[in-house]
PDB file of N, CA and C in Angstrom:
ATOM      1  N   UNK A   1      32.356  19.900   6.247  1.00  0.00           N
ATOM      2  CA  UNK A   1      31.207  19.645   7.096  1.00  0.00           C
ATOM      3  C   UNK A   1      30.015  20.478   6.645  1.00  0.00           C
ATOM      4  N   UNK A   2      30.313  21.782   6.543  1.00  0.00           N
ATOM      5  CA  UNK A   2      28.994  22.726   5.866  1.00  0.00           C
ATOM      6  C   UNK A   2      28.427  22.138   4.732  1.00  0.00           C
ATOM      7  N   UNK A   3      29.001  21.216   3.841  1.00  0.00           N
ATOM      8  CA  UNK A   3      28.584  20.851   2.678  1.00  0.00           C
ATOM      9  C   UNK A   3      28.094  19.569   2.576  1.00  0.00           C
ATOM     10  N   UNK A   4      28.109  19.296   3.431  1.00  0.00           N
ATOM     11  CA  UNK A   4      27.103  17.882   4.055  1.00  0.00           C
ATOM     12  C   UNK A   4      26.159  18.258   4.335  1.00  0.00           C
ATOM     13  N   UNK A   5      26.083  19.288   5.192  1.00  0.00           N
ATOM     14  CA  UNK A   5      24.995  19.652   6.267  1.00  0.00           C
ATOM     15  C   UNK A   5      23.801  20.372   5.045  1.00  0.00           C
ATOM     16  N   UNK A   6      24.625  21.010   3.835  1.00  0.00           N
ATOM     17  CA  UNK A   6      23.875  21.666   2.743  1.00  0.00           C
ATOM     18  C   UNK A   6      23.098  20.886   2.048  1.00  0.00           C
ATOM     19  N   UNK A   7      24.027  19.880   1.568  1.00  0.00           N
ATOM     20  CA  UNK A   7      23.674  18.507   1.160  1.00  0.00           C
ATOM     21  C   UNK A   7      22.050  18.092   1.845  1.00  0.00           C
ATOM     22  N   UNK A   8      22.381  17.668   2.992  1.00  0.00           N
ATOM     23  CA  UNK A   8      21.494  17.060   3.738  1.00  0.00           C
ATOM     24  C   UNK A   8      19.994  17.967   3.458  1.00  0.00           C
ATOM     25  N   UNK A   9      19.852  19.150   4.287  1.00  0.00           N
ATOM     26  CA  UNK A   9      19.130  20.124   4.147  1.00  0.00           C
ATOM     27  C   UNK A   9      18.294  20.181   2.812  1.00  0.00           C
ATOM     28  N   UNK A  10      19.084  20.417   1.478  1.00  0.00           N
ATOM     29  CA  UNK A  10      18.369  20.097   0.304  1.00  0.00           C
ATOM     30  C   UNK A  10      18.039  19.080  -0.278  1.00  0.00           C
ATOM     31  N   UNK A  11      18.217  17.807   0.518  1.00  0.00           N
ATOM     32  CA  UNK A  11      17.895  16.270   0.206  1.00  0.00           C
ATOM     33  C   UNK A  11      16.288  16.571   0.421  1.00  0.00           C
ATOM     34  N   UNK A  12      16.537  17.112   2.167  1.00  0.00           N
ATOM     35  CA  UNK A  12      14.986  17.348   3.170  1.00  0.00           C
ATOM     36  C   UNK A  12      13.986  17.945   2.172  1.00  0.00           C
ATOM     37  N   UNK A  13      14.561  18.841   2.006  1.00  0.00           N
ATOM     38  CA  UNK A  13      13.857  19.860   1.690  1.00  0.00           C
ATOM     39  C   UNK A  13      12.700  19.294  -0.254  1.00  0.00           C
ATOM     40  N   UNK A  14      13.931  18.813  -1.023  1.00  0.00           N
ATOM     41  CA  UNK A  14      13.026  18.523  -2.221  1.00  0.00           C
ATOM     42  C   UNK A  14      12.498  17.271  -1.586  1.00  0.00           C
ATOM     43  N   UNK A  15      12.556  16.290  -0.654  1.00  0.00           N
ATOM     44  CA  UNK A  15      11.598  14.794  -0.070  1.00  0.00           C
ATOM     45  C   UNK A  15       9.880  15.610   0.159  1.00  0.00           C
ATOM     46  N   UNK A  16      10.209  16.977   1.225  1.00  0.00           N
ATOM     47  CA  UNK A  16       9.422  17.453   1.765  1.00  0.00           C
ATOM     48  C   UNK A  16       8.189  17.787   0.748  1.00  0.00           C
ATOM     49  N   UNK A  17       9.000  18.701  -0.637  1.00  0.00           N
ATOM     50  CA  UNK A  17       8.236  19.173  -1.771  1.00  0.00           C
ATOM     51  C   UNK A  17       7.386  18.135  -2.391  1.00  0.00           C
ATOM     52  N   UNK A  18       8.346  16.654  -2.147  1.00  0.00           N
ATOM     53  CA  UNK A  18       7.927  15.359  -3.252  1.00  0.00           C
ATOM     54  C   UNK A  18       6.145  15.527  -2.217  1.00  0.00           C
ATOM     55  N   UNK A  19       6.539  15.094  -1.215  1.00  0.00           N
ATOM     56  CA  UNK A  19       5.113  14.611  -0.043  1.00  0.00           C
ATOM     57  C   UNK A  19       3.999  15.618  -0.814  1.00  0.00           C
ATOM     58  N   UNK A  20       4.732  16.932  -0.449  1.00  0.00           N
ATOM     59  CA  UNK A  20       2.795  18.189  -0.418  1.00  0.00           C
ATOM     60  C   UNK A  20       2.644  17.700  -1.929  1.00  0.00           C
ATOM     61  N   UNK A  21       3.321  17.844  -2.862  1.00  0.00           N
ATOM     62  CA  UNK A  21       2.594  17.512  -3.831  1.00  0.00           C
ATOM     63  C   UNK A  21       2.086  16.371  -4.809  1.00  0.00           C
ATOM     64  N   UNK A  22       2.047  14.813  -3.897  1.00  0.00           N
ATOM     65  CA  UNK A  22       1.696  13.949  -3.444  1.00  0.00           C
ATOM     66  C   UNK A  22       0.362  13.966  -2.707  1.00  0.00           C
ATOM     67  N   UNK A  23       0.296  14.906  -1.457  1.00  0.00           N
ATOM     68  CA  UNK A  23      -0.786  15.338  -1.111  1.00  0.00           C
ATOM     69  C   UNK A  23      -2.122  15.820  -1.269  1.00  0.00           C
ATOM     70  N   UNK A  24      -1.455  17.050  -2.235  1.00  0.00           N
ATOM     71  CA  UNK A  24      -2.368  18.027  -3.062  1.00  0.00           C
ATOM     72  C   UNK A  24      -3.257  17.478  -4.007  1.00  0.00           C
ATOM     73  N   UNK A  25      -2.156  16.210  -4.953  1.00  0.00           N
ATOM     74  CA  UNK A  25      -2.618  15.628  -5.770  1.00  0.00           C
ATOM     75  C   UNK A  25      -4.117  14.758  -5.669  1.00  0.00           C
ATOM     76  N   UNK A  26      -4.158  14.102  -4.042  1.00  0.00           N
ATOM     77  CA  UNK A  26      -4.900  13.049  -3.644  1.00  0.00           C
ATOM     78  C   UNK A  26      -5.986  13.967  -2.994  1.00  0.00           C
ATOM     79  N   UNK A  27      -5.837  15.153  -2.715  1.00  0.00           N
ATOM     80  CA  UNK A  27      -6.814  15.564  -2.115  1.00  0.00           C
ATOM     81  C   UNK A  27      -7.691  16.611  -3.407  1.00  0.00           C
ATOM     82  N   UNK A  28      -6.701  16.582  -4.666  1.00  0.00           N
ATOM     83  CA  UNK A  28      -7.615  16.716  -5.598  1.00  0.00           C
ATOM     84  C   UNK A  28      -8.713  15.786  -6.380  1.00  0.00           C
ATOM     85  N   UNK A  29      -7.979  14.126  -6.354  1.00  0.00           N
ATOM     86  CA  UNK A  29      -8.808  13.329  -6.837  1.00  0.00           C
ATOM     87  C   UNK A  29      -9.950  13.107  -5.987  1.00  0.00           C
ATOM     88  N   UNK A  30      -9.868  13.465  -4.742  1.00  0.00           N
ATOM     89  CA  UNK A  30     -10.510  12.984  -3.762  1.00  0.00           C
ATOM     90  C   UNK A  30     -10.569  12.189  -2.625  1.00  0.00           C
ATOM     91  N   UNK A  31     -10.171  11.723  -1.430  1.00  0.00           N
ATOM     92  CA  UNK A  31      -9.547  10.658  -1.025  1.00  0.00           C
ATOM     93  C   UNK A  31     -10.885   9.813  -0.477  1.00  0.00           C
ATOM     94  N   UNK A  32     -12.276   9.630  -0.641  1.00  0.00           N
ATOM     95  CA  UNK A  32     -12.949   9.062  -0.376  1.00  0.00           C
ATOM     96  C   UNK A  32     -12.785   8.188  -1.962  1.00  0.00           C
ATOM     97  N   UNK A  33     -12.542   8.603  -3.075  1.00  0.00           N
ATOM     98  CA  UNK A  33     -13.063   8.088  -4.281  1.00  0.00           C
ATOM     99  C   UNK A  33     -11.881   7.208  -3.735  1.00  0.00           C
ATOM    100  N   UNK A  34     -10.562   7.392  -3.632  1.00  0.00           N
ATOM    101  CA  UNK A  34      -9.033   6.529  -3.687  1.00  0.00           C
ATOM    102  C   UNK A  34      -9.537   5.254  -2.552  1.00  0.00           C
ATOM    103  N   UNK A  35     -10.075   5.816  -1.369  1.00  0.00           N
ATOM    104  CA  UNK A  35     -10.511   5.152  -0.821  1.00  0.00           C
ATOM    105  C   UNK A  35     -11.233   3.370  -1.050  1.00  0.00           C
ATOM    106  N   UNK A  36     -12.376   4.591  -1.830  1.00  0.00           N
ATOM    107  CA  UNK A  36     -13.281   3.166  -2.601  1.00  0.00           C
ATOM    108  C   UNK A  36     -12.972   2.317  -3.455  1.00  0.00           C
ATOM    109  N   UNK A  37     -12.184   3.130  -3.994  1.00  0.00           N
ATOM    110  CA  UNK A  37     -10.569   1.801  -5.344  1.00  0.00           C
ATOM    111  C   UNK A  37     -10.166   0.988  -4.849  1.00  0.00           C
ATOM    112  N   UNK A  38      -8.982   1.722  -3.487  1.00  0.00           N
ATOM    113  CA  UNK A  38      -8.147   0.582  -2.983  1.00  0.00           C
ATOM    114  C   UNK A  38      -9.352  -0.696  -2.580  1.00  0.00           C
ATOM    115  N   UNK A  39     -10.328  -0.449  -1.511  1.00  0.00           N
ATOM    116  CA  UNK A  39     -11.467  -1.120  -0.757  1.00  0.00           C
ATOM    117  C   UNK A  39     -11.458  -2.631  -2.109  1.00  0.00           C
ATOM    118  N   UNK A  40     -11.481  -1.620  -3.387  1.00  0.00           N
ATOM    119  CA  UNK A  40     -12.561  -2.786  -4.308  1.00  0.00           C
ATOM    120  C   UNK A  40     -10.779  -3.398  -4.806  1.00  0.00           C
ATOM    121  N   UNK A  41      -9.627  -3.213  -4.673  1.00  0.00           N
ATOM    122  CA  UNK A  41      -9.008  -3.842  -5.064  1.00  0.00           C
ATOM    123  C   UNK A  41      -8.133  -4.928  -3.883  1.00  0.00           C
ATOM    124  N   UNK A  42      -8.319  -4.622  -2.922  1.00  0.00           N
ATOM    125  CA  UNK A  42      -8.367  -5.440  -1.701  1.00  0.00           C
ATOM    126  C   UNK A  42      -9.457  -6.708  -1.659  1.00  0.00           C
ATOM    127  N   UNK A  43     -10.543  -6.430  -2.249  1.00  0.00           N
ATOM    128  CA  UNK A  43     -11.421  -6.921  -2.004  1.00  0.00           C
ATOM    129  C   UNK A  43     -11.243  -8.308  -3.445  1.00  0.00           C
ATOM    130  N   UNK A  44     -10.769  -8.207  -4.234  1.00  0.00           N
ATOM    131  CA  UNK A  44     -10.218  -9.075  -5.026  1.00  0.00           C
ATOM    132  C   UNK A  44      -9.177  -9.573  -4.783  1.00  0.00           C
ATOM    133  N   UNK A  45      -8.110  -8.943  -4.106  1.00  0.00           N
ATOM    134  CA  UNK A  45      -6.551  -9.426  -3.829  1.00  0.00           C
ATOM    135  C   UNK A  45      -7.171 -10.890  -2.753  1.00  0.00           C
ATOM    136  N   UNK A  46      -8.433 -10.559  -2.188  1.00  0.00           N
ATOM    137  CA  UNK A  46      -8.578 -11.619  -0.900  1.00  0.00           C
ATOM    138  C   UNK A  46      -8.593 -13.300  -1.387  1.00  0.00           C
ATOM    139  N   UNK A  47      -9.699 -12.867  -2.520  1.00  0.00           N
ATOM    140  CA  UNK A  47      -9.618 -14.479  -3.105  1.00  0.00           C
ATOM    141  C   UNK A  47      -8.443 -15.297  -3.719  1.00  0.00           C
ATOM    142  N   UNK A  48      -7.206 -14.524  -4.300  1.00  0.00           N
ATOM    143  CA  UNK A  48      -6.108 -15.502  -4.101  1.00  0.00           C
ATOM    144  C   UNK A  48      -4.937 -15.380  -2.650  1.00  0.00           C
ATOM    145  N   UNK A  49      -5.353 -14.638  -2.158  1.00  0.00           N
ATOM    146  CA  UNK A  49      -4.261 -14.424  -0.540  1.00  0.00           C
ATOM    147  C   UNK A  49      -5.021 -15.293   0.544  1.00  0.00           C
ATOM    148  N   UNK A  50      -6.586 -15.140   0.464  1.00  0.00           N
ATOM    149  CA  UNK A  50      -7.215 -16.091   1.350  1.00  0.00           C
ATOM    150  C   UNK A  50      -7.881 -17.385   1.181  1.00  0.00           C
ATOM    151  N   UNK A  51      -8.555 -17.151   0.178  1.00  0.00           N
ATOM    152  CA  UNK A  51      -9.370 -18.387   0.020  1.00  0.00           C
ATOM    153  C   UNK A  51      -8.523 -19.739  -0.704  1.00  0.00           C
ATOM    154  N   UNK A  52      -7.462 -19.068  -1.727  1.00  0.00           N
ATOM    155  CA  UNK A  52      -6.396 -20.408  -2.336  1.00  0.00           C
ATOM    156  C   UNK A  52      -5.594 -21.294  -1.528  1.00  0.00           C
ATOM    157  N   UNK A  53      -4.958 -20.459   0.009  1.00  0.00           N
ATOM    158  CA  UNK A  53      -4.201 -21.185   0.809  1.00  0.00           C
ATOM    159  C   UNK A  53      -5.069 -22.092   1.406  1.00  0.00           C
ATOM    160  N   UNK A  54      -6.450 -21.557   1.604  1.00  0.00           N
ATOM    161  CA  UNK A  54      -7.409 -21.948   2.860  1.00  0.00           C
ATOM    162  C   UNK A  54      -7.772 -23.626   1.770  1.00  0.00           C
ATOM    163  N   UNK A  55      -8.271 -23.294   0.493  1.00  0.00           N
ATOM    164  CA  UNK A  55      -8.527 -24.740   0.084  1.00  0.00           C
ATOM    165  C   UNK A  55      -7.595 -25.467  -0.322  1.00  0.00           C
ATOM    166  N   UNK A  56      -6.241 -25.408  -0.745  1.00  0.00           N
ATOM    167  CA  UNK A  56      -5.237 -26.225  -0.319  1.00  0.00           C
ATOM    168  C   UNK A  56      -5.257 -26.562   0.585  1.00  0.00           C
ATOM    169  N   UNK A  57      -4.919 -26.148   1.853  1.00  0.00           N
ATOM    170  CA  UNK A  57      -4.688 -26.503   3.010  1.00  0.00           C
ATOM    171  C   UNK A  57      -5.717 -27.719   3.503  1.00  0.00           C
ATOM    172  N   UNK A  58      -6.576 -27.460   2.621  1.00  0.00           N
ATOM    173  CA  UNK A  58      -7.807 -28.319   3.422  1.00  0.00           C
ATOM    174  C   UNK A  58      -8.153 -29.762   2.562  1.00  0.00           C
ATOM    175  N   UNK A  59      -7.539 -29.098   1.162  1.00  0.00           N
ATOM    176  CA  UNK A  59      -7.201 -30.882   0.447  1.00  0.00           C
ATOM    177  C   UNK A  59      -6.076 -31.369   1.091  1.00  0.00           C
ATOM    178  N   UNK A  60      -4.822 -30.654   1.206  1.00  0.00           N
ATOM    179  CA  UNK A  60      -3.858 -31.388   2.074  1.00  0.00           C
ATOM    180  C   UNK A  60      -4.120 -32.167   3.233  1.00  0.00           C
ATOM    181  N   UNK A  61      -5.075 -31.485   4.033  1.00  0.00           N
ATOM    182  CA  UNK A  61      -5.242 -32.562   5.491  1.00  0.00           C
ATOM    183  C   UNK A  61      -6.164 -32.963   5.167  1.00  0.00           C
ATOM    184  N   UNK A  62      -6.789 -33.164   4.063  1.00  0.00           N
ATOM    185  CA  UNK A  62      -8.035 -33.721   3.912  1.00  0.00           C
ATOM    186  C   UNK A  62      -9.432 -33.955   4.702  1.00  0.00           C
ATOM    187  N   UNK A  63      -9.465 -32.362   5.118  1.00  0.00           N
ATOM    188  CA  UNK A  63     -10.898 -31.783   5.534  1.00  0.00           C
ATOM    189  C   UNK A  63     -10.870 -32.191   7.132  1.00  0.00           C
ATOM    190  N   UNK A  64      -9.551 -32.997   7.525  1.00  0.00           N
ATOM    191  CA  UNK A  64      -9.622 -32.625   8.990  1.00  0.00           C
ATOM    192  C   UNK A  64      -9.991 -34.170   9.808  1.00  0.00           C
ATOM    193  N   UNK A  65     -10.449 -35.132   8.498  1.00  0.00           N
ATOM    194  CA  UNK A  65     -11.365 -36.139   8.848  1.00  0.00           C
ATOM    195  C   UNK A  65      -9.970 -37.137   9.236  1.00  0.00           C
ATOM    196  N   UNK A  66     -10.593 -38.025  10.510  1.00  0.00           N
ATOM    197  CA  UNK A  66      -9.823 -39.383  10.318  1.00  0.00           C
ATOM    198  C   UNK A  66     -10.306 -40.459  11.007  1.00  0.00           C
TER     199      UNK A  66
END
């Protein structure tokens, strides 16, 4: 049982180490700059997640008309 519990404890413990210096890292690049990356790569992901289903969808029912 102690050697589970040791186990466990030093699983925590290097996860914990992984995070701060994960942290450290982002708050060295900056997190407004990471910020403005993700923003501009979201901002491209939209035109095939939104706009491709949206104009299929709309040749399929064919604009709604009947």
């Amino acid at each position: 049982m102690k050697n589970k519990k040791s186990a466990a404890s030093s699983m925590i413990l290097g996860v914990a180490f992984i995070c701060c210096v994960v942290d450290f890292g982002i708050a060295q690049f900056g997190l407004l700059t990471l910020i403005q990356k993700a923003y501009s790569v979201l901002a491209y992901l939209a035109i095939p997640v939104i706009l491709i289903p949206y104009l299929i969808h709309m040749a399929v029912t064919r604009f709604d008309t009947k």
